[in-house]
Structure formats: structure tokens, C-alpha cells
Protein backbone atom coordinates (compact mmCIF):
# COMPACT_ATOMS: atom_id res chain seq x y z
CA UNK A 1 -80.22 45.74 36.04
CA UNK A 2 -78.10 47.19 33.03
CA UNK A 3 -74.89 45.87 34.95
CA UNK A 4 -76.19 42.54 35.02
CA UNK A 5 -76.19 42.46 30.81
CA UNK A 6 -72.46 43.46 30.72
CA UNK A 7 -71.48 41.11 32.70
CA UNK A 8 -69.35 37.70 31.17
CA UNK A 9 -71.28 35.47 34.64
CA UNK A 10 -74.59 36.88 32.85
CA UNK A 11 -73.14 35.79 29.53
CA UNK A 12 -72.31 32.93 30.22
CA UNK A 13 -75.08 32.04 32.11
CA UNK A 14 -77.61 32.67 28.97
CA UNK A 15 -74.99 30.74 27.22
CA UNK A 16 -75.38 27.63 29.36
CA UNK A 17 -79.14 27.44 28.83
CA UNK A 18 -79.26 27.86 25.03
CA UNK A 19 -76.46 24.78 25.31
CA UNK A 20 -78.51 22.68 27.51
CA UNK A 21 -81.84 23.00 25.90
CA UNK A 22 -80.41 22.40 22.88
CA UNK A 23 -79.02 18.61 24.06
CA UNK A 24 -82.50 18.43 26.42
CA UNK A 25 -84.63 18.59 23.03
CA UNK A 26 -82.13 16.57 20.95
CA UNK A 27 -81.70 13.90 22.93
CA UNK A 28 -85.26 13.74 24.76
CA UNK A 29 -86.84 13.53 21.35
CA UNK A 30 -84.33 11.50 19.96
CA UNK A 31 -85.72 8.50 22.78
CA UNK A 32 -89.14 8.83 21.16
CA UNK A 33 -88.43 8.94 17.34
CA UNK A 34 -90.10 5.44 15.86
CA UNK A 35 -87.38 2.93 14.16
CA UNK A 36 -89.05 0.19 12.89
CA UNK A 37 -86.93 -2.32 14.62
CA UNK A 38 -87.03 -1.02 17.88
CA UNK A 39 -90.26 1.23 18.37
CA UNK A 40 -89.90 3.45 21.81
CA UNK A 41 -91.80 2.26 24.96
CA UNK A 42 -93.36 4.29 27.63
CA UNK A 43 -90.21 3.52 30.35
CA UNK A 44 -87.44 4.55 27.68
CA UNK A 45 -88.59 7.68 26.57
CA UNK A 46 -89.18 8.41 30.47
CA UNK A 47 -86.04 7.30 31.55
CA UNK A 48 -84.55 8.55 28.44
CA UNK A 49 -85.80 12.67 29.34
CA UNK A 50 -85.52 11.66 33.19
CA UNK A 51 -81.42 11.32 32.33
CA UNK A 52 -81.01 13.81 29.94
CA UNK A 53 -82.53 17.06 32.39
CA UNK A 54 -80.33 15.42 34.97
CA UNK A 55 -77.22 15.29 33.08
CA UNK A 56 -77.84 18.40 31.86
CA UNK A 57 -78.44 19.91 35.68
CA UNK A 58 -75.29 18.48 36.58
CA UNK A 59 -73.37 20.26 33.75
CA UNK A 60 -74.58 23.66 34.15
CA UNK A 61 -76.25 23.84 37.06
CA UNK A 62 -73.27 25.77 38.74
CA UNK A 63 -73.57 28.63 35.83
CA UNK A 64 -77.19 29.43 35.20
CA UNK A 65 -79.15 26.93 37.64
CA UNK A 66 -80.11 24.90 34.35
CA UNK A 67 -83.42 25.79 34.28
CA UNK A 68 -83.80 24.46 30.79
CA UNK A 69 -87.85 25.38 30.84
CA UNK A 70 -89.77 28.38 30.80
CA UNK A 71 -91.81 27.50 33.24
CA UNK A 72 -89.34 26.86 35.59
CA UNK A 73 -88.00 29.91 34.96
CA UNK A 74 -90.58 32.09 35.66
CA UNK A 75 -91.43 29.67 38.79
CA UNK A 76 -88.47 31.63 39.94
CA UNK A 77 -89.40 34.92 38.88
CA UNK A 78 -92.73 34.12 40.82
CA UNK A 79 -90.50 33.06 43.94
CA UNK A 80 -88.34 36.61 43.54
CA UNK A 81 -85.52 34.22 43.18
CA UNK A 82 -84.48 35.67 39.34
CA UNK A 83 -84.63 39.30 37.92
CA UNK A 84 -86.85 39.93 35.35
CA UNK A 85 -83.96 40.82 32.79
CA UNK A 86 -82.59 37.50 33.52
CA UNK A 87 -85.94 35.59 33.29
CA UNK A 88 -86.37 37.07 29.97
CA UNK A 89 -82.95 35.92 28.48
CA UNK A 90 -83.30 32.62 29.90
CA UNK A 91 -86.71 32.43 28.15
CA UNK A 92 -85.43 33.41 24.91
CA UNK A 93 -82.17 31.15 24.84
CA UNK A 94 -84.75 27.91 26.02
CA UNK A 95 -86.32 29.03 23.05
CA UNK A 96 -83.60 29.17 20.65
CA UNK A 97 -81.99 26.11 22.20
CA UNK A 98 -85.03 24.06 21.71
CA UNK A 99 -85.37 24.82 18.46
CA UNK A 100 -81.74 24.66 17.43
CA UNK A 101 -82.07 20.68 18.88
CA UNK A 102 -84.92 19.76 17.13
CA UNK A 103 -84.10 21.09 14.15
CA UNK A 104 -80.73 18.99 14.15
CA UNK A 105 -82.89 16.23 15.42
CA UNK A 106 -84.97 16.61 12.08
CA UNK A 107 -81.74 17.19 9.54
CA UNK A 108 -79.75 14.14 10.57
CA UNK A 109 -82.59 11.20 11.81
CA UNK A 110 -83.52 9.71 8.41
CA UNK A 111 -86.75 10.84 6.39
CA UNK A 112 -88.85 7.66 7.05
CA UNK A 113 -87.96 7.85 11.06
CA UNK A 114 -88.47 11.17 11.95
CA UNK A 115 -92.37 11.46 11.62
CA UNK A 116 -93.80 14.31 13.55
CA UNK A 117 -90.70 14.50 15.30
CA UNK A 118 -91.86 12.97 18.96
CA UNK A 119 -94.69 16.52 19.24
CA UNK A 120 -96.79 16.51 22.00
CA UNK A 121 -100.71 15.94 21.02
CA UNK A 122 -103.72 15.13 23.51
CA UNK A 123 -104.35 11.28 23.36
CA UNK A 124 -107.89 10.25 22.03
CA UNK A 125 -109.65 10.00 25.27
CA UNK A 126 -107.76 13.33 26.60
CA UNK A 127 -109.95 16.65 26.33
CA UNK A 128 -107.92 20.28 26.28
CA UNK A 129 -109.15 21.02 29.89
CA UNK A 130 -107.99 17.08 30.75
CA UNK A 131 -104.57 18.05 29.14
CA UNK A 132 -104.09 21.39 31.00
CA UNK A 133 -105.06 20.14 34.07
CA UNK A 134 -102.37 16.55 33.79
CA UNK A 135 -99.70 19.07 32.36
CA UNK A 136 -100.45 21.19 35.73
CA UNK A 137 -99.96 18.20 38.23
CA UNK A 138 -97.06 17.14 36.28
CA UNK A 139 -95.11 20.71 36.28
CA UNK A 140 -96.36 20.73 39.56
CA UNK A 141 -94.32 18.22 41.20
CA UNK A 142 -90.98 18.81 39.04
CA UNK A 143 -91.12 22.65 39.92
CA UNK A 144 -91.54 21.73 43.79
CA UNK A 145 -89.12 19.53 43.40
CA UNK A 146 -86.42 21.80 41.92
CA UNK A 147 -87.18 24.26 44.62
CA UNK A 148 -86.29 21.46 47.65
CA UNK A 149 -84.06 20.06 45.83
CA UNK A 150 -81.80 23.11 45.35
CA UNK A 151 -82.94 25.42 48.81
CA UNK A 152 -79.46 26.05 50.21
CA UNK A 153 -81.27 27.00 53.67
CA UNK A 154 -81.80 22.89 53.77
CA UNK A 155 -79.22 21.25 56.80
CA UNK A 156 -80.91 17.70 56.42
CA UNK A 157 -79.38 15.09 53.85
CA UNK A 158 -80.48 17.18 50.35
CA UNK A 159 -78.96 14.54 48.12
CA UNK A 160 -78.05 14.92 44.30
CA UNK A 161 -80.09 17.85 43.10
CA UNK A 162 -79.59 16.27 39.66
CA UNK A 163 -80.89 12.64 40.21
CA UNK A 164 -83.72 14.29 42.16
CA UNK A 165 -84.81 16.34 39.56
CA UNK A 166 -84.24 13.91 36.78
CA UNK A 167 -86.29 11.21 38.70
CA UNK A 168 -89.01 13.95 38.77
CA UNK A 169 -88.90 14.42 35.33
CA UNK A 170 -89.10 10.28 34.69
CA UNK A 171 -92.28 10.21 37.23
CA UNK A 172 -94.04 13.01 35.11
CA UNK A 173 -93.16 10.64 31.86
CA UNK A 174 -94.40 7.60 33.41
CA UNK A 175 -97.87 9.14 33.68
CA UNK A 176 -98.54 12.11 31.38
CA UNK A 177 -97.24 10.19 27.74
CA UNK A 178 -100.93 8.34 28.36
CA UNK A 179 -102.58 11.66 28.45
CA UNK A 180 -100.50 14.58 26.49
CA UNK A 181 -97.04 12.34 25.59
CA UNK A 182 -95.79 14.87 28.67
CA UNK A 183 -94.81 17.95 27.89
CA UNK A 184 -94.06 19.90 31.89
CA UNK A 185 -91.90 22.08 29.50
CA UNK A 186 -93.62 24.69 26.53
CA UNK A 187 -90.19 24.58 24.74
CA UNK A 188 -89.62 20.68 24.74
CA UNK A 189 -93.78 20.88 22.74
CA UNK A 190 -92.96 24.15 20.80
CA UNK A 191 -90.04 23.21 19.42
CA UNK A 192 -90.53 20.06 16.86
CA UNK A 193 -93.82 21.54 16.57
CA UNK A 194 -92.42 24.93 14.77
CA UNK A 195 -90.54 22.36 12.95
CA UNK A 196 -93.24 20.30 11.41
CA UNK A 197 -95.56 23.00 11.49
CA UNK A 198 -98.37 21.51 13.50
CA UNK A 199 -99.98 23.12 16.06
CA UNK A 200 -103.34 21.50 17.30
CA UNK A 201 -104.48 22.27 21.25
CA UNK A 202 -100.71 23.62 21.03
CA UNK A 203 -101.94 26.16 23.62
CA UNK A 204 -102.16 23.61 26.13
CA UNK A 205 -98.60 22.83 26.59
CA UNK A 206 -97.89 26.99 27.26
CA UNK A 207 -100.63 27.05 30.03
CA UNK A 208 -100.36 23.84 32.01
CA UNK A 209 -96.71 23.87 32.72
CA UNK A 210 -96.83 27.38 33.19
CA UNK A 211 -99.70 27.49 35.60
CA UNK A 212 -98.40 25.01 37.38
CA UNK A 213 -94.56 26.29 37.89
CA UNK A 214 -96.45 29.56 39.21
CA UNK A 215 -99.05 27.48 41.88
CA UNK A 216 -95.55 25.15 42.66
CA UNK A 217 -94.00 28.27 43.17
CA UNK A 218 -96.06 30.17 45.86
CA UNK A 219 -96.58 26.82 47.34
CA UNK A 220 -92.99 26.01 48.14
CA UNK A 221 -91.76 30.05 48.41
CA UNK A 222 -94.82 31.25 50.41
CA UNK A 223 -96.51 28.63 52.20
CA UNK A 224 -94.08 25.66 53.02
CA UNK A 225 -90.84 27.59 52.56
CA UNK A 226 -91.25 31.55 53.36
CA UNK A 227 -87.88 33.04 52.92
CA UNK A 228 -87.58 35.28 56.59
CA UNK A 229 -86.27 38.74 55.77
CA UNK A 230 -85.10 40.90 58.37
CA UNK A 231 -86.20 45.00 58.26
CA UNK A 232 -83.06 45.54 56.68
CA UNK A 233 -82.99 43.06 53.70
CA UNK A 234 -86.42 44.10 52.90
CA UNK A 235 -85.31 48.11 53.04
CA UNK A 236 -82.23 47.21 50.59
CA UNK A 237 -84.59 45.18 47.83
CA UNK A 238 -86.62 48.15 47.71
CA UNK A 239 -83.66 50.45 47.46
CA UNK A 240 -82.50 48.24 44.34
CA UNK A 241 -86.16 48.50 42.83
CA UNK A 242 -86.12 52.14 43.14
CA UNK A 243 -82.61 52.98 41.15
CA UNK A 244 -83.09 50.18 38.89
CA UNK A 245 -86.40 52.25 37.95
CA UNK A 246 -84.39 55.48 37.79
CA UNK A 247 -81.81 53.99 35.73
């Protein structure tokens, strides 16, 4: 595990995700900021996230995987598919990323534009348990489809991982702005929020996407798609977990 820090792949893997959150959040909450000659609709802001995950997936995808989400990423710490050192850099660089967009979102987009900065907040009619359980269904599907999407066991016609998983990320728009304005990612709702300090029901953009990446996760990894380990592979993960604990 303490090779994998010293490492310039592991570097610039981090690297890769702080980038791409960064120009996830910027431009994703750039779609929804209000100008008064041209407010946002529903189908633009979708769109408007729906292209900027896949561009992003297409530019970095080959370094870190462009996970670009917590949730995601510990979808693949669920699936064994990601160390935990490299789960919790990934988390922390989504973090910092995220914020770092937002908060250039907020210095350059003029005073009267930038509102509340495009935050996710329960509509009227949506409850906190009605929020959760959207934000679930809507990580739900973008997490499974990240894991077809990118299985390299698949021999059938896969497609563009990156158009996949930016149409998944439109679909989730197209439904959950009516309910929570879509979050499916805890950094995409924590970041503006740190930045214009409001936090109401915040706690329900953590759980749902998170809860859901996790069900998505044993779905795909342990019920639809079991990974088939032979006696040996299974002997030489358990050899790794044993000197990584020694080290």
C-alpha cells in the first residue's frame, strides 16, 4: 500500500480527479446559474452535466478511471475494484476539486447572477426520506451503469463508455431537478453549498448517492456480474492483505 503513494501513476492519478471535478462543478453549475435573459431549463442543465461528466470521462478516464464522485468511488471500494488508500485520495481530491470549481464559479459569474450558486435543496412537495430515496434510484442507475459500461470482461458491442455514462447522468437530470435539483454526487451538493454557507437537509445528498453507489455496487459485482477467482487469485489477495497489514 505505501508503494502505491510513491508512485508518479498514483500521482497522477489523484491529480486527474482534483482536475476533473474541478471543470465537472464549474461547468455543471455554470448551466444552472439564472441570467435574466436566458433563465436555465430543465433539458439544458441536464444535457449541460450529462456532457460535462462525459467529456470529462473521456479525458481522464485512461489515468484515474474519472470517477469524479465519492460515491462512485467507494462503489468501487465496495466492488474490491480500488484500495482503500486510493479510495481515500480520490475522495479528498473530489473534494478539493469541487470546491476549487465552485469557488471560481462564484468569483468570476457576476454578483446579481450567481444566487445560491445552482445548490441542491428538496423541492416543496419533496420530504427528506422522498429526497434520499430519488437520490438512491438516481445514483443507482449511473453507478450500474459505470460498472457495464467500463467491465473489460464484456466481448459484446460495449460502446463509448463516455457517452454511456454521460447519457446516464442526463437521465438522472431529467427526473431528479423536480425532486432534489439532482445531486447523484455529495461533492457536486457540498461544494457551492460550503460556498454560500447553506446547508438545509444537506445530509441528504451524502446518504442517497452513497447508499445507492454501495446497493449498485453489490448488484452489478455480486449478483449480475461475480468476478470468478480461481484458488490461486484468491490465495495471492490474501497474501497482499496480510503484508500490507505487517507493513
Amino acid at each position: 500500500m505505501r508503494q502505491e503513494l510513491c508512485t508518479w501513476t498514483f500521482v497522477r492519478a489523484v491529480l486527474a480527479e482534483f482536475i476533473a471535478t474541478l471543470l465537472f462543478v464549474f461547468f455543471g453549475l455554470g448551466s444552472a446559474l439564472k441570467w435574466p435573459s436566458a433563465l436555465p431549463t430543465v433539458l439544458q442543465i441536464s444535457i449541460a452535466f450529462g456532457l460535462a461528466i462525459g467529456t470529462m470521462v473521456q479525458a481522464v478516464g485512461h489515468v484515474s478511471g474519472a470517477h469524479l464522485n465519492p460515491a462512485v468511488t467507494i462503489a468501487f471500494l465496495v466492488g474490491s475494484q480500488i484500495s482503500f488508500l486510493r479510495a481515500f485520495f480520490y475522495v479528498v481530491a473530489q473534494i478539493l476539486g469541487g470546491l476549487s470549481g465552485a469557488g471560481i464559479l462564484y468569483g468570476i459569474a457576476p454578483a446579481n447572477i450567481r444566487g445560491n450558486l445552482a445548490i441542491n435543496a428538496l423541492s416543496t412537495n419533496t420530504t427528506p426520506g422522498q429526497g434520499v430515496g430519488i437520490e438512491i434510484l438516481l445514483t443507482f442507475q449511473l453507478v450500474l451503469c459505470i460498472f457495464a459500461s467500463t467491465d473489460s470482461r464484456r466481448r459484446d458491442c460495449v460502446g463509448s463508455p463516455s457517452l454511456s455514462i454521460g447519457l446516464s447522468v442526463t437521465l438522472g437530470h431529467l427526473v431528479g431537478i423536480y425532486y432534489t435539483g439532482c445531486s447523484m454526487n455529495p461533492v457536486r451538493s457540498f461544494s457551492p453549498a460550503v460556498i454560500v454557507k447553506r446547508f438545509t437537509n444537506h445530509w441528504v445528498f451524502w446518504v442517497g448517492p452513497i447508499i445507492g453507489g454501495i446497493l449498485a455496487s453489490l448488484v452489478y459485482n455480486y449478483l449480475l456480474c461475480p468476478i470468478k477467482q480461481t484458488a490461486a487469485e484468491k490465495l495471492a489477495i490474501l497474501k497482499g492483505a496480510f503484508k500490507a497489514l505487517e507493513e
